[in-house]
N, C-alpha and C. Protein backbone atom coordinates (compact mmCIF):
# COMPACT_ATOMS: atom_id res chain seq x y z
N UNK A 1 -0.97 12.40 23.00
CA UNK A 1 -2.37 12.60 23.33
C UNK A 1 -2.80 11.61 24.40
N UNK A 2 -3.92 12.13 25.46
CA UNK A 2 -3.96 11.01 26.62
C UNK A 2 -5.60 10.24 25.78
N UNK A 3 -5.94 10.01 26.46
CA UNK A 3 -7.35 8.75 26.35
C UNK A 3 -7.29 8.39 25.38
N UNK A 4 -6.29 8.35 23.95
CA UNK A 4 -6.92 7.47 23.07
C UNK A 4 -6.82 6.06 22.53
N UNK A 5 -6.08 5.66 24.30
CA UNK A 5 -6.41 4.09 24.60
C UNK A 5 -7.21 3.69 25.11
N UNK A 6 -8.47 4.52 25.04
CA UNK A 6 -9.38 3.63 25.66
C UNK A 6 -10.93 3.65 24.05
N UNK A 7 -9.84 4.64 23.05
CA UNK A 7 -10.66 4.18 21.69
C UNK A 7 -10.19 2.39 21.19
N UNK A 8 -9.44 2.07 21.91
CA UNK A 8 -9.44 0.12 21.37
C UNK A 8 -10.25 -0.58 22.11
N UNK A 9 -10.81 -1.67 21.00
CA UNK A 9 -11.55 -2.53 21.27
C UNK A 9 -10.91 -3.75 21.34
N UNK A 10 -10.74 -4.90 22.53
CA UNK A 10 -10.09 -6.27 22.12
C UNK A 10 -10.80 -6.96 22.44
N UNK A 11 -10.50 -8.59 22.46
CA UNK A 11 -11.55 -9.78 22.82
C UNK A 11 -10.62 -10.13 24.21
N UNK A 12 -11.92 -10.29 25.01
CA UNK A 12 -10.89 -10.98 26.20
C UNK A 12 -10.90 -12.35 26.18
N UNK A 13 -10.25 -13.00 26.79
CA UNK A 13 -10.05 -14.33 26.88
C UNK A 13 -11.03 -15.50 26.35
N UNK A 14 -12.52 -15.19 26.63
CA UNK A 14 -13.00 -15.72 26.21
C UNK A 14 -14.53 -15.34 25.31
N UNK A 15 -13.14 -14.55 24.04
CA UNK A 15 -13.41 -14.17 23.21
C UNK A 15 -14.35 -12.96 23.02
N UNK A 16 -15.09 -12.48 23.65
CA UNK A 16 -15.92 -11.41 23.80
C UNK A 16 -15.50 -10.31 23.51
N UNK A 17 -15.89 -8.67 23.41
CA UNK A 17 -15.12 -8.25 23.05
C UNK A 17 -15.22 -6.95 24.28
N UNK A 18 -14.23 -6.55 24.32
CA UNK A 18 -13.61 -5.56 25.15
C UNK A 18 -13.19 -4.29 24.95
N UNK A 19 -13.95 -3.36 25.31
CA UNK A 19 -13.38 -1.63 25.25
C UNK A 19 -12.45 -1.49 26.31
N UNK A 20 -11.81 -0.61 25.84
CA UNK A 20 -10.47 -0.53 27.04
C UNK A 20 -11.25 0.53 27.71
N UNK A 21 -11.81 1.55 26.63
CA UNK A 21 -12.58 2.80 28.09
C UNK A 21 -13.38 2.22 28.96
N UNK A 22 -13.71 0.83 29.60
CA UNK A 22 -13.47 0.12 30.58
C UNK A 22 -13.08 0.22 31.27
N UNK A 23 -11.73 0.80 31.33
CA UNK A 23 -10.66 1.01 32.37
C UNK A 23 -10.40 2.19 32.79
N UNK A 24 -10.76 3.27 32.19
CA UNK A 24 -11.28 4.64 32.49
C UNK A 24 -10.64 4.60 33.46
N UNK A 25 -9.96 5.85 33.96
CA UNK A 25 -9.30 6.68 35.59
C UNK A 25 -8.47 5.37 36.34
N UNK A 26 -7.83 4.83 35.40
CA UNK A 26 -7.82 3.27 35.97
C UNK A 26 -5.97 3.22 35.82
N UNK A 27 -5.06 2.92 36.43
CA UNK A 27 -3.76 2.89 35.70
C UNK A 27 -3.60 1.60 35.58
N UNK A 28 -2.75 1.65 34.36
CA UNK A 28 -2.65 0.28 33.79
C UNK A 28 -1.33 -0.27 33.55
N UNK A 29 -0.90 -1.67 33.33
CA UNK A 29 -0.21 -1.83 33.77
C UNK A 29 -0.68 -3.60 32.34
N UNK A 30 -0.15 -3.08 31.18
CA UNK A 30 -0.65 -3.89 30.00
C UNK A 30 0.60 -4.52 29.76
N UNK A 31 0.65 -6.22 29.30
CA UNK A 31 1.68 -6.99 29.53
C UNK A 31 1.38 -7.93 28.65
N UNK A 32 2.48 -8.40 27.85
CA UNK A 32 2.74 -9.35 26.31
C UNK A 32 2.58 -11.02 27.53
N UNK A 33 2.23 -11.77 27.35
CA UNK A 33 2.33 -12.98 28.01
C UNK A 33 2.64 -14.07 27.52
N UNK A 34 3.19 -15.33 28.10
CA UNK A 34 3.32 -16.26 27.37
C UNK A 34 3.58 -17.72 28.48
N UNK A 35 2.88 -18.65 28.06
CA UNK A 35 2.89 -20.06 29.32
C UNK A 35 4.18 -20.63 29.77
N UNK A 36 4.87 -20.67 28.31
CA UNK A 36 6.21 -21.44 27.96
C UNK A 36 7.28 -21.03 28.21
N UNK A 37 7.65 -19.80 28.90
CA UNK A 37 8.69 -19.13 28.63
C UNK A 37 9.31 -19.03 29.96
N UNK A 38 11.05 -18.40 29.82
CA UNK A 38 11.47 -18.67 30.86
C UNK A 38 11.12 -17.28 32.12
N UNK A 39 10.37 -16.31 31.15
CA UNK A 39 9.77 -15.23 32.21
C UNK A 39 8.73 -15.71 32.68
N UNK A 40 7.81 -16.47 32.69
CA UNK A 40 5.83 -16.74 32.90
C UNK A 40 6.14 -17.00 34.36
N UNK A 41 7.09 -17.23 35.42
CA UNK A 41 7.03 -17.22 36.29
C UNK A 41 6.64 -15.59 37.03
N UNK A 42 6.64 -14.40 36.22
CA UNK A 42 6.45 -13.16 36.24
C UNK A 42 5.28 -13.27 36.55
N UNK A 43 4.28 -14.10 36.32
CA UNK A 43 2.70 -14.07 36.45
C UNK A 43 2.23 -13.75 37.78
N UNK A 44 3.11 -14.38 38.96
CA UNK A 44 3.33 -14.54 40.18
C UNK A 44 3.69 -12.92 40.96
N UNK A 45 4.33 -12.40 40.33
CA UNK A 45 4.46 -11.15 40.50
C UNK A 45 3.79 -10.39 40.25
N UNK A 46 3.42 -10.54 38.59
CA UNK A 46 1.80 -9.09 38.66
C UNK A 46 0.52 -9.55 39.37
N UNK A 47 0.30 -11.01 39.47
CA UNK A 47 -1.11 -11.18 40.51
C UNK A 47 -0.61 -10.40 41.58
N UNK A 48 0.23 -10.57 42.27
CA UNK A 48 0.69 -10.24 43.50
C UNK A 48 0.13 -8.50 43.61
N UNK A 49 0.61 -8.07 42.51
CA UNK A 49 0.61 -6.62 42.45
C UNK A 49 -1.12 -6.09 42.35
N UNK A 50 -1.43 -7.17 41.29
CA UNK A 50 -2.84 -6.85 40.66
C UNK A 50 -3.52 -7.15 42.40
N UNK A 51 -3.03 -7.92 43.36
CA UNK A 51 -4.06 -8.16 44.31
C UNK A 51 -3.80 -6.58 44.82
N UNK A 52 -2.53 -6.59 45.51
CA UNK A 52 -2.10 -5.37 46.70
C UNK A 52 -3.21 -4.40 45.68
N UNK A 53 -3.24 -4.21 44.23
CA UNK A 53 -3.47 -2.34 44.01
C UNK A 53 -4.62 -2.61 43.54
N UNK A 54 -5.34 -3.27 42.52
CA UNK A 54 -6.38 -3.09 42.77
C UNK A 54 -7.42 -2.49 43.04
N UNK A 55 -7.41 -2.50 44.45
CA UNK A 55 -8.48 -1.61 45.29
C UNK A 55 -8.22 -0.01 44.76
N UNK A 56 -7.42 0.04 44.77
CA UNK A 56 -6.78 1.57 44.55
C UNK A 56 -6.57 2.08 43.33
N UNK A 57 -7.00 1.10 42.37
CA UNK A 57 -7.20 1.61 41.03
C UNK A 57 -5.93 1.08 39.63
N UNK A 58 -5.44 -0.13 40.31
CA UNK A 58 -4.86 -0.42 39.10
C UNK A 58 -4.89 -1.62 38.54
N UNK A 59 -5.45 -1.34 36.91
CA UNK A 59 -5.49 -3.28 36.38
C UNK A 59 -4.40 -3.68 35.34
N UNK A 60 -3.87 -4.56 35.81
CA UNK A 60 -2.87 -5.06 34.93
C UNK A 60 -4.06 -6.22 33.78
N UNK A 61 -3.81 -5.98 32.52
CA UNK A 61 -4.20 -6.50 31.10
C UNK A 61 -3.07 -7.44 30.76
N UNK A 62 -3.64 -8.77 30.59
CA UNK A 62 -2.75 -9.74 29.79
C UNK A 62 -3.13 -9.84 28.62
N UNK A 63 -1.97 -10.06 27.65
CA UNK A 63 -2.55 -10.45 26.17
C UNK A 63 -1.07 -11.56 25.84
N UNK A 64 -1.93 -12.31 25.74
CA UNK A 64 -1.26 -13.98 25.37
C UNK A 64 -0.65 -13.31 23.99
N UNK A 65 1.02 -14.09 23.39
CA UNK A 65 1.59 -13.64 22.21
C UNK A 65 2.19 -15.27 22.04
N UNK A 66 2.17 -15.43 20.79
CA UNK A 66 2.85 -16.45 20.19
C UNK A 66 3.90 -16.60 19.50
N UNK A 67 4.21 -15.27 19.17
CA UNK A 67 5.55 -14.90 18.57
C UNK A 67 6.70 -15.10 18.54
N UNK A 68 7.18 -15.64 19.74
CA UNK A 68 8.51 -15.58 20.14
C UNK A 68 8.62 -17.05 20.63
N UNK A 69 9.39 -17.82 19.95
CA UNK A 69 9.74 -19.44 19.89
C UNK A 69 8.45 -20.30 19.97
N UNK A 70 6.99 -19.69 19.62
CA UNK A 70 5.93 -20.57 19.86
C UNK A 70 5.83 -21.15 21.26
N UNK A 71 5.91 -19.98 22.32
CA UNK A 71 6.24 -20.06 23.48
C UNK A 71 4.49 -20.23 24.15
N UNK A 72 3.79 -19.66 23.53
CA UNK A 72 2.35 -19.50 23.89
C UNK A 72 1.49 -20.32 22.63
N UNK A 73 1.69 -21.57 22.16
CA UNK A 73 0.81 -22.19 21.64
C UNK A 73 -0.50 -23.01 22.04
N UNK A 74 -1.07 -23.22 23.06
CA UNK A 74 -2.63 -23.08 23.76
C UNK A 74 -3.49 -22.48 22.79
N UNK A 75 -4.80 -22.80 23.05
CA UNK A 75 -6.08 -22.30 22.73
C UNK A 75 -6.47 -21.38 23.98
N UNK A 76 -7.03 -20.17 23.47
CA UNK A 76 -7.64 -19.28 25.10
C UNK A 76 -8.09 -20.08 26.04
N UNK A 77 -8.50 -20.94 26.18
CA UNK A 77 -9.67 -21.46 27.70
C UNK A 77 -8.00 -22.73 27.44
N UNK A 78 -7.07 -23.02 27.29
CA UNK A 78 -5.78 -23.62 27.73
C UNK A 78 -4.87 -22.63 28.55
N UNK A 79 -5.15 -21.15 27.76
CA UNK A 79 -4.21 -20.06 28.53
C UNK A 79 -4.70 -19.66 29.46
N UNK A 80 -6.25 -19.72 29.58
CA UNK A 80 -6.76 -19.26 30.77
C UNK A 80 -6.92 -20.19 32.25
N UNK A 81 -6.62 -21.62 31.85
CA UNK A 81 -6.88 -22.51 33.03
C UNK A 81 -5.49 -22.78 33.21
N UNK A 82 -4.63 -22.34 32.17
CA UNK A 82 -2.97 -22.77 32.61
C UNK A 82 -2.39 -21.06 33.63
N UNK A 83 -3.20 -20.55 33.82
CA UNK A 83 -2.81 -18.86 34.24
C UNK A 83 -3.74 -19.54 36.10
N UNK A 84 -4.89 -19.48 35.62
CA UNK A 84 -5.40 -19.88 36.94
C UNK A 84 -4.96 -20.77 37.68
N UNK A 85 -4.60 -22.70 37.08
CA UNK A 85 -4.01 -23.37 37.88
C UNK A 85 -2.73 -22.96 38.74
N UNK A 86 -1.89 -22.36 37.73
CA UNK A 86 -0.47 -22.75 37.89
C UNK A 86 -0.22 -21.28 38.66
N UNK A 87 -0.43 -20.06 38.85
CA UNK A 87 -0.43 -18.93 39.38
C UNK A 87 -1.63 -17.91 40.03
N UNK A 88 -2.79 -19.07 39.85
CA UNK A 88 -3.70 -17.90 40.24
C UNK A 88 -4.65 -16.48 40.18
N UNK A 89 -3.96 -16.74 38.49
CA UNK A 89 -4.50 -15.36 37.79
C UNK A 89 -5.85 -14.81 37.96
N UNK A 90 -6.51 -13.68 38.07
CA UNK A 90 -7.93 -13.04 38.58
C UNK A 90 -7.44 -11.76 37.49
N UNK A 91 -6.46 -11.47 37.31
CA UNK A 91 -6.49 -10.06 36.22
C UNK A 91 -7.01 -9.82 35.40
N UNK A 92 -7.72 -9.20 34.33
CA UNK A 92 -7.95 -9.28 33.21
C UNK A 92 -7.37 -10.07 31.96
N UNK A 93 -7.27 -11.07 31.52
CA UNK A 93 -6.55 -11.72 30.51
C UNK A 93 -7.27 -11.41 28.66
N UNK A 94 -6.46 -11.63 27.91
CA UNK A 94 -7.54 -11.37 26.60
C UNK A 94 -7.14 -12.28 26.00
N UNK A 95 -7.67 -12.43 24.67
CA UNK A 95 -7.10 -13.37 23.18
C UNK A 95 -5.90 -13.09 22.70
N UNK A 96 -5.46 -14.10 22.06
CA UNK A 96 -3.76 -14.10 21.70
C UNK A 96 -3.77 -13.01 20.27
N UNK A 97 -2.70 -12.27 20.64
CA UNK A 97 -2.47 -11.37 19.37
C UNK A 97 -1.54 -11.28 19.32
N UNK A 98 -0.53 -10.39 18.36
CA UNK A 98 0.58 -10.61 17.18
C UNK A 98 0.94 -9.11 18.15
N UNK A 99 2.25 -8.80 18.40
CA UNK A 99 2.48 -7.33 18.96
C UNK A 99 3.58 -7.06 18.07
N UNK A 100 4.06 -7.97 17.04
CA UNK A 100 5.12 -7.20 16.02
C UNK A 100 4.60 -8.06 14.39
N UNK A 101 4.82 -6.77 13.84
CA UNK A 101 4.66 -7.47 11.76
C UNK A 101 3.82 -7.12 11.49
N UNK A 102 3.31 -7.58 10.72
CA UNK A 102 2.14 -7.02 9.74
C UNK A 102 0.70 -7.57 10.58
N UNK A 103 0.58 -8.13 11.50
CA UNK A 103 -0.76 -8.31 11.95
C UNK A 103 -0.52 -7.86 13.54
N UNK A 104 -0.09 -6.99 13.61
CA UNK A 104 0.33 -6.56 15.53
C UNK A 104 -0.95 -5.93 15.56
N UNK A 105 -1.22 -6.35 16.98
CA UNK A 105 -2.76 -5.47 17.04
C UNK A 105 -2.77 -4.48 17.00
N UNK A 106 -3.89 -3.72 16.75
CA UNK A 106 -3.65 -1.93 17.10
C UNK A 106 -3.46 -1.39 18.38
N UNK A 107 -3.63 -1.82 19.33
CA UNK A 107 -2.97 -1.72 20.19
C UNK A 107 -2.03 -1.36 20.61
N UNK A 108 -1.22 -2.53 20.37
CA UNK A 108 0.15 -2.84 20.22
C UNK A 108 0.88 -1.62 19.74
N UNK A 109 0.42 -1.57 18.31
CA UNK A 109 0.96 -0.69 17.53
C UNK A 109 0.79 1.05 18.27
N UNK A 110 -0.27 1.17 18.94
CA UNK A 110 -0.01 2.29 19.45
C UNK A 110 0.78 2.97 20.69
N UNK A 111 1.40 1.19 22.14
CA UNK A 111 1.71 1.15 22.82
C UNK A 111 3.17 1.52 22.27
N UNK A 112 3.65 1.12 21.30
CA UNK A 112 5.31 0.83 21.02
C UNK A 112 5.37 2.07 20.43
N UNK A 113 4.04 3.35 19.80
CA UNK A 113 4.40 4.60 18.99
C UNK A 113 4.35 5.31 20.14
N UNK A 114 3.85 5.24 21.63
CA UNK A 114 4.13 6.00 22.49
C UNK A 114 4.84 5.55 23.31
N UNK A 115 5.59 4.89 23.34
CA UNK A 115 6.79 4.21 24.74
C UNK A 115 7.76 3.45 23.83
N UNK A 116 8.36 3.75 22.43
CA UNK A 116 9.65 3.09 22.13
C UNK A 116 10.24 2.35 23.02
N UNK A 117 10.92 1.44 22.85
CA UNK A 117 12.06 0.82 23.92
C UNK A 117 13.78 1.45 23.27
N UNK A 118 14.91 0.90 23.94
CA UNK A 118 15.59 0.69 23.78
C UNK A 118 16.29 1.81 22.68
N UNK A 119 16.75 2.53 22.25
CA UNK A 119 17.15 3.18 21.00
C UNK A 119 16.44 3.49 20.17
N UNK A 120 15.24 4.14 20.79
CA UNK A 120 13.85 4.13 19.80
C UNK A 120 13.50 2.92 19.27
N UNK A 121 13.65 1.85 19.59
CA UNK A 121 12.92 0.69 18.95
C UNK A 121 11.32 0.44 19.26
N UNK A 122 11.19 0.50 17.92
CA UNK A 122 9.92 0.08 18.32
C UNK A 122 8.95 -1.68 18.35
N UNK A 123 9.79 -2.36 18.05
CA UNK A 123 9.81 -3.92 17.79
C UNK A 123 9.51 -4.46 19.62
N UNK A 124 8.59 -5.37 19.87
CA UNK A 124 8.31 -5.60 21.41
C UNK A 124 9.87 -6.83 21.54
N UNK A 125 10.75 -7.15 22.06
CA UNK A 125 12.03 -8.06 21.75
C UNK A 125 11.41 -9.58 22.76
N UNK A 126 10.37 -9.41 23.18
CA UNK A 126 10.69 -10.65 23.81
C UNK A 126 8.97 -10.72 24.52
N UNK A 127 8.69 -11.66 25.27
CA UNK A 127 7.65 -12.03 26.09
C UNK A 127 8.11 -11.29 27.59
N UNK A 128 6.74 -10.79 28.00
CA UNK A 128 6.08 -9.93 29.31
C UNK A 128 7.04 -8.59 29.46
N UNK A 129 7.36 -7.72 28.27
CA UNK A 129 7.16 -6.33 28.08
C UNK A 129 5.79 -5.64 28.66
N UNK A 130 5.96 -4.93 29.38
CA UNK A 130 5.00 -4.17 30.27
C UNK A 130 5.45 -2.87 29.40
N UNK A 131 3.88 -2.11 29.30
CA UNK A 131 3.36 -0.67 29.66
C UNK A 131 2.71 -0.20 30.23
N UNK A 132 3.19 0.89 31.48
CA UNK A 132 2.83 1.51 32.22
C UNK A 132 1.95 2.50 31.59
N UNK A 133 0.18 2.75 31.90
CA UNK A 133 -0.48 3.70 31.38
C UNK A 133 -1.59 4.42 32.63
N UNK A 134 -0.88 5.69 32.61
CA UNK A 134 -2.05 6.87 33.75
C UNK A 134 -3.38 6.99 33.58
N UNK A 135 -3.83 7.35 34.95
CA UNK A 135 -5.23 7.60 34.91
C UNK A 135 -6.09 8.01 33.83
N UNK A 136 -5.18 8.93 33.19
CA UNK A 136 -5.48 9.89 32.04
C UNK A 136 -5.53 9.41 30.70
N UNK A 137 -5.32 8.12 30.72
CA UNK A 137 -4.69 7.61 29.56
C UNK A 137 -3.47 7.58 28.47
N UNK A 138 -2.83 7.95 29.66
CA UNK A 138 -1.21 8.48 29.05
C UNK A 138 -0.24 7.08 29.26
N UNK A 139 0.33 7.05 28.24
CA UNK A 139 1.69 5.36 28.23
C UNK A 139 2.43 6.01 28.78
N UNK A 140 2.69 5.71 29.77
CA UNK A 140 4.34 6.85 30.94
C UNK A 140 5.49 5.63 30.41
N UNK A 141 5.47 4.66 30.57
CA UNK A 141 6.55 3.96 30.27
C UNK A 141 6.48 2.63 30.10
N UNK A 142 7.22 2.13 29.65
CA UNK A 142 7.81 1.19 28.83
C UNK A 142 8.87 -0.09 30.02
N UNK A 143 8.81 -1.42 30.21
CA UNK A 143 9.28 -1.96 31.12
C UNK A 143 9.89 -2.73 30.24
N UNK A 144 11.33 -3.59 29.86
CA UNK A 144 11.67 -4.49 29.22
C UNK A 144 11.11 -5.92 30.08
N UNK A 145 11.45 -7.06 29.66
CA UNK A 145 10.94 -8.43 29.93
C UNK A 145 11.35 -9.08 30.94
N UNK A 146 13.09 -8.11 31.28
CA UNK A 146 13.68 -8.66 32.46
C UNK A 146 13.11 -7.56 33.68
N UNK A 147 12.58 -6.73 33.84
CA UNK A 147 12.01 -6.16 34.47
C UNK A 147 10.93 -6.74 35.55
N UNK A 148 11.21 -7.08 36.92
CA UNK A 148 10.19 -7.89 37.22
C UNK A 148 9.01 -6.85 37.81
N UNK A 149 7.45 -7.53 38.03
CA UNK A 149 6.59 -6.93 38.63
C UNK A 149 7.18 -5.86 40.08
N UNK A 150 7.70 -6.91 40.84
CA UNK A 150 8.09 -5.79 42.14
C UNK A 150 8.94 -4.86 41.97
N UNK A 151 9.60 -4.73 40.81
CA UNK A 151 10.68 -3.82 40.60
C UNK A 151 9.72 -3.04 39.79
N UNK A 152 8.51 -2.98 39.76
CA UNK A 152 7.42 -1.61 39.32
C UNK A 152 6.65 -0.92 39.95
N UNK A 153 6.76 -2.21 41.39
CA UNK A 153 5.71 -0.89 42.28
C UNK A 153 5.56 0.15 42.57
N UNK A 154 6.36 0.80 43.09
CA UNK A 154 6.95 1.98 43.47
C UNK A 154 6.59 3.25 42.39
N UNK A 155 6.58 2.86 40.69
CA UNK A 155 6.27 3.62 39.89
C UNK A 155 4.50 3.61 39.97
N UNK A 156 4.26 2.12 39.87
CA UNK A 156 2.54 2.01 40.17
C UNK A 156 1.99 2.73 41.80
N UNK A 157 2.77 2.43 42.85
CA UNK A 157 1.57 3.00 43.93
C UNK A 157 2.04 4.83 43.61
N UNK A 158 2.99 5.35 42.69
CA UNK A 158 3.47 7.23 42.48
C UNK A 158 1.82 7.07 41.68
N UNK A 159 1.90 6.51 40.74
CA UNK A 159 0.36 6.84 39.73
C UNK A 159 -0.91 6.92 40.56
N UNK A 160 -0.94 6.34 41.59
CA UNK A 160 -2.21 5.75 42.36
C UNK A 160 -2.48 6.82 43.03
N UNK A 161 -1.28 7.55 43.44
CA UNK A 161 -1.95 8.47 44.76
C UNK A 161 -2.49 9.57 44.62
C-alpha cells in the first residue's frame, strides 16, 4: 500500500513532534544514524545529496539509534550539534529510537515489513541502513550500511524526474 507512511508521527530532534505527511510528494531517503561509528562519516555524503536534490524534491530523515555497540550515546541537542559541527547537517534529524526488539519504532517496523533486507530479513544489521521511499509513498528499496550516499543517486535523481 503507498501513503501509509505518512500516517507516522515522530519527534524530531528537538523533541517536537512530527507527521511524516509532511513530506507528502516528497522522495525520501530515511536513514538509522549514529556519531560513533565507523560509517557516520556517511553523513558527508547524504548532506551532499540532501543539498544537490532538495530543490527537486528529496528529504533525507535521520533517526539517531543506539543499538548497535552504544555507538550513539548523546542526548538530542549532543546529536544535533555533533551532526552540525562535524558535517554540516541541515536535513531533517529526529529523536533516538530503537529500529529492532520489542521497542522499534513503528516506523521502523513498517520500513523493514516493506523492504526486507538480505534473505528476507527483517532485523536492521547495523548503523545508516537507508530506505528509499516514492513520491507516492511507496518503500522502493532497501540500502545496506555499506552502501554509500553517492552510490544512491542515480536511483534518487530516476524518482525525482
Amino acid at each position: 500500500m503507498s501513503a501509509e507512511i505518512y500516517n507516522f508521527e515522530c519527534q524530531d530532534i528537538n523533541r517536537q513532534a512530527k507527521s511524516l505527511a509532511d513530506f507528502k510528494d516528497k522522495v525520501l531517503l530515511i536513514v538509522n544514524t549514529a556519531s560513533n561509528c565507523g560509517f557516520t562519516p556517511q553523513y558527508e555524503g547524504l548532506q551532499k545529496m540532501y543539498e544537490s536534490y532538495h530543490k527537486q524534491g528529496l528529504e533525507v530523515l535521520g533517526f539517531p539509534c543506539d543499538q548497535f555497540l552504544h555507538q550513539e550515546p548523546g542526548s538530542e541537542s549532543e546529536i544535533s550539534q555533533f551532526c552540525q559541527t562535524n558535517y554540516g547537517v541541515t536535513f531533517p534529524m529526529f529523536s533516538k529510537i530503537d529500529v529492532n526488539g520489542s521497542d522499534t519504532h513503528p516506523l521502523y517496523s513498517y520500513l523493514k515489513e516493506q523492504a526486507p533486507g538480505l534473505f528476507n530479513s527483517k532485523a536492521i544489521k547495523w548503523n545508516f541502513t537507508k530506505f528509499r521511499v516514492d513520491k507516492d509513498g511507496r518503500v522502493v528499496k532497501r540500502y545496506a550500511t555499506r552502501t554509500k550516499p553517492e552510490a544512491i543517486a542515480t536511483d534518487i535523481s530516476k524518482l525525482l524526474a
